[in-house]
Protein backbone atom coordinates (compact mmCIF):
# COMPACT_ATOMS: atom_id res chain seq x y z
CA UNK A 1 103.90 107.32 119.68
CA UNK A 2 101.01 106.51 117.32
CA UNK A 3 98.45 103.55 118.32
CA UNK A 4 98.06 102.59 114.82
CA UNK A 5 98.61 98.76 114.54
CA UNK A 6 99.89 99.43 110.71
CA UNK A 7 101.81 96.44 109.91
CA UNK A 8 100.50 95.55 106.26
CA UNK A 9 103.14 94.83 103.32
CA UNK A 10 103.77 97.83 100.58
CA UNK A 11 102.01 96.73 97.27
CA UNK A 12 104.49 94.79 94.84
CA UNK A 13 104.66 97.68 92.74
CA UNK A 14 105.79 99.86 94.91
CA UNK A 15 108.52 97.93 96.67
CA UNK A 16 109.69 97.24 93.50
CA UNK A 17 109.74 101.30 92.65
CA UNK A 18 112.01 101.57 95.74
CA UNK A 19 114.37 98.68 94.91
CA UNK A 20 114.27 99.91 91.25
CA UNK A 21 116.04 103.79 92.92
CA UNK A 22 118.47 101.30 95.12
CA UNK A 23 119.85 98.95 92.45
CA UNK A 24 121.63 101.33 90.17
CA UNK A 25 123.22 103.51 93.15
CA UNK A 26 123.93 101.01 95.13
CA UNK A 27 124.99 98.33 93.15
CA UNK A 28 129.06 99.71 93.14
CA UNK A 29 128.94 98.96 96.59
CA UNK A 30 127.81 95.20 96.54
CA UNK A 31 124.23 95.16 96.83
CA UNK A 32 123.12 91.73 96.71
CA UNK A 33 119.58 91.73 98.27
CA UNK A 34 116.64 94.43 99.11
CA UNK A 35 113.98 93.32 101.15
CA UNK A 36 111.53 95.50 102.26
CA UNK A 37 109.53 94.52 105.66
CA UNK A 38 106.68 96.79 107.57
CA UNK A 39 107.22 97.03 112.00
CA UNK A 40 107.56 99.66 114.21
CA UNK A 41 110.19 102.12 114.86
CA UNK A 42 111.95 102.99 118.86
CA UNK A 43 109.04 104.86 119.39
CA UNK A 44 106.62 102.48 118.61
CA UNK A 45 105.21 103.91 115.55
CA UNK A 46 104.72 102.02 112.01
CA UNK A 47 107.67 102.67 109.98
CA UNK A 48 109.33 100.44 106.90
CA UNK A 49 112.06 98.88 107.15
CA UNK A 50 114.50 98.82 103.68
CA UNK A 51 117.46 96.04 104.38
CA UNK A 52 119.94 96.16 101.82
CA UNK A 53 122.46 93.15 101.83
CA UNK A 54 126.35 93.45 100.38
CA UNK A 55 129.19 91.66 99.47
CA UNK A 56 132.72 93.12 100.00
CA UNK A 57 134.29 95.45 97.42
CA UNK A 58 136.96 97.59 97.20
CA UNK A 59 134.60 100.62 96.02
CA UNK A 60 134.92 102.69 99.43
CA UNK A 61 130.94 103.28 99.99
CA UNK A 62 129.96 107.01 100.17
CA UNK A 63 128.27 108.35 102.90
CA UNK A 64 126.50 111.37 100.58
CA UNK A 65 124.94 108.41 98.23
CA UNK A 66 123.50 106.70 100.91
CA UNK A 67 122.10 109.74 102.86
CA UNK A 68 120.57 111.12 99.68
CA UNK A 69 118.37 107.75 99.47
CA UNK A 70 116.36 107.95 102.57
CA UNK A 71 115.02 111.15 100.51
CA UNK A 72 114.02 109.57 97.30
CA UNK A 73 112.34 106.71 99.37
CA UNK A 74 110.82 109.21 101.13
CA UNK A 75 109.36 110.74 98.00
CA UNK A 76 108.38 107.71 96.41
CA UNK A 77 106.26 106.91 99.25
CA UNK A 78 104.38 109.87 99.50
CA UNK A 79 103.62 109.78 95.98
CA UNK A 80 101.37 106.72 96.41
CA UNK A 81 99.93 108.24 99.99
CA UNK A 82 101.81 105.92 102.43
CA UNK A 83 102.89 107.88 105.43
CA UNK A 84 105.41 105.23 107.09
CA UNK A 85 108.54 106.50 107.50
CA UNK A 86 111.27 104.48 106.19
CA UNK A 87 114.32 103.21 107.23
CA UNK A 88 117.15 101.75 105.32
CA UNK A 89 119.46 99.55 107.23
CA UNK A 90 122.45 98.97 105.40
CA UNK A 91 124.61 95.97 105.72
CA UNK A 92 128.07 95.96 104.54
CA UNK A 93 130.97 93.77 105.35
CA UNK A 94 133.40 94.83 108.52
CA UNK A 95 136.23 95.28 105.82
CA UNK A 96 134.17 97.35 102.98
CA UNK A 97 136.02 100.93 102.55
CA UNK A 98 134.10 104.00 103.23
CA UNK A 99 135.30 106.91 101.37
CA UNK A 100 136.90 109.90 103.51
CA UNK A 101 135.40 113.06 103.55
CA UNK A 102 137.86 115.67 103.38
């Protein structure tokens, strides 16, 4: 666990660099909202939180699309030097279809 008490925003620009990658890829699914909100992981350590919001379609979600994300965001942060892991909590409605994976 790190002692860092890291709990400041992301600049503007780059939350908006991160919604601008969720938008497009996400949008068949729903997406509604992105907000974007610093705190700490289960381990205690600073981390960013990326909640993305839905509405129900009938465009079963793919798993592969949302896994590749967390990498992208990943790379997005590093390329402007913040080291916060984040996390992208996604939340659909109970009846959304997920696509099978065969």
């Amino acid at each position: 666990m790190m002692t860092v008490d890291d709990t400041r925003p992301l600049a503007p620009e780059l939350a908006a660099s991160i919604e601008a990658v969720l938008r497009p890829r996400l949008a068949p699914y729903g997406l509604t909202e992105v907000q974007i909100v610093p705190g700490f992981d289960h381990d205690g350590d600073p981390a960013i939180f990326v909640d993305a919001e839905y509405t129900l379609t009938q465009t079963p979600v793919d798993a592969n699309v949302l896994l590749a994300l967390i990498g992208e965001v990943r790379d997005i942060l590093a390329a402007h030097g913040e080291y916060r892991y984040p996390y992208i909590r996604h939340r659909f409605a109970d009846e959304q279809p997920v696509r099978r994976v065969s």
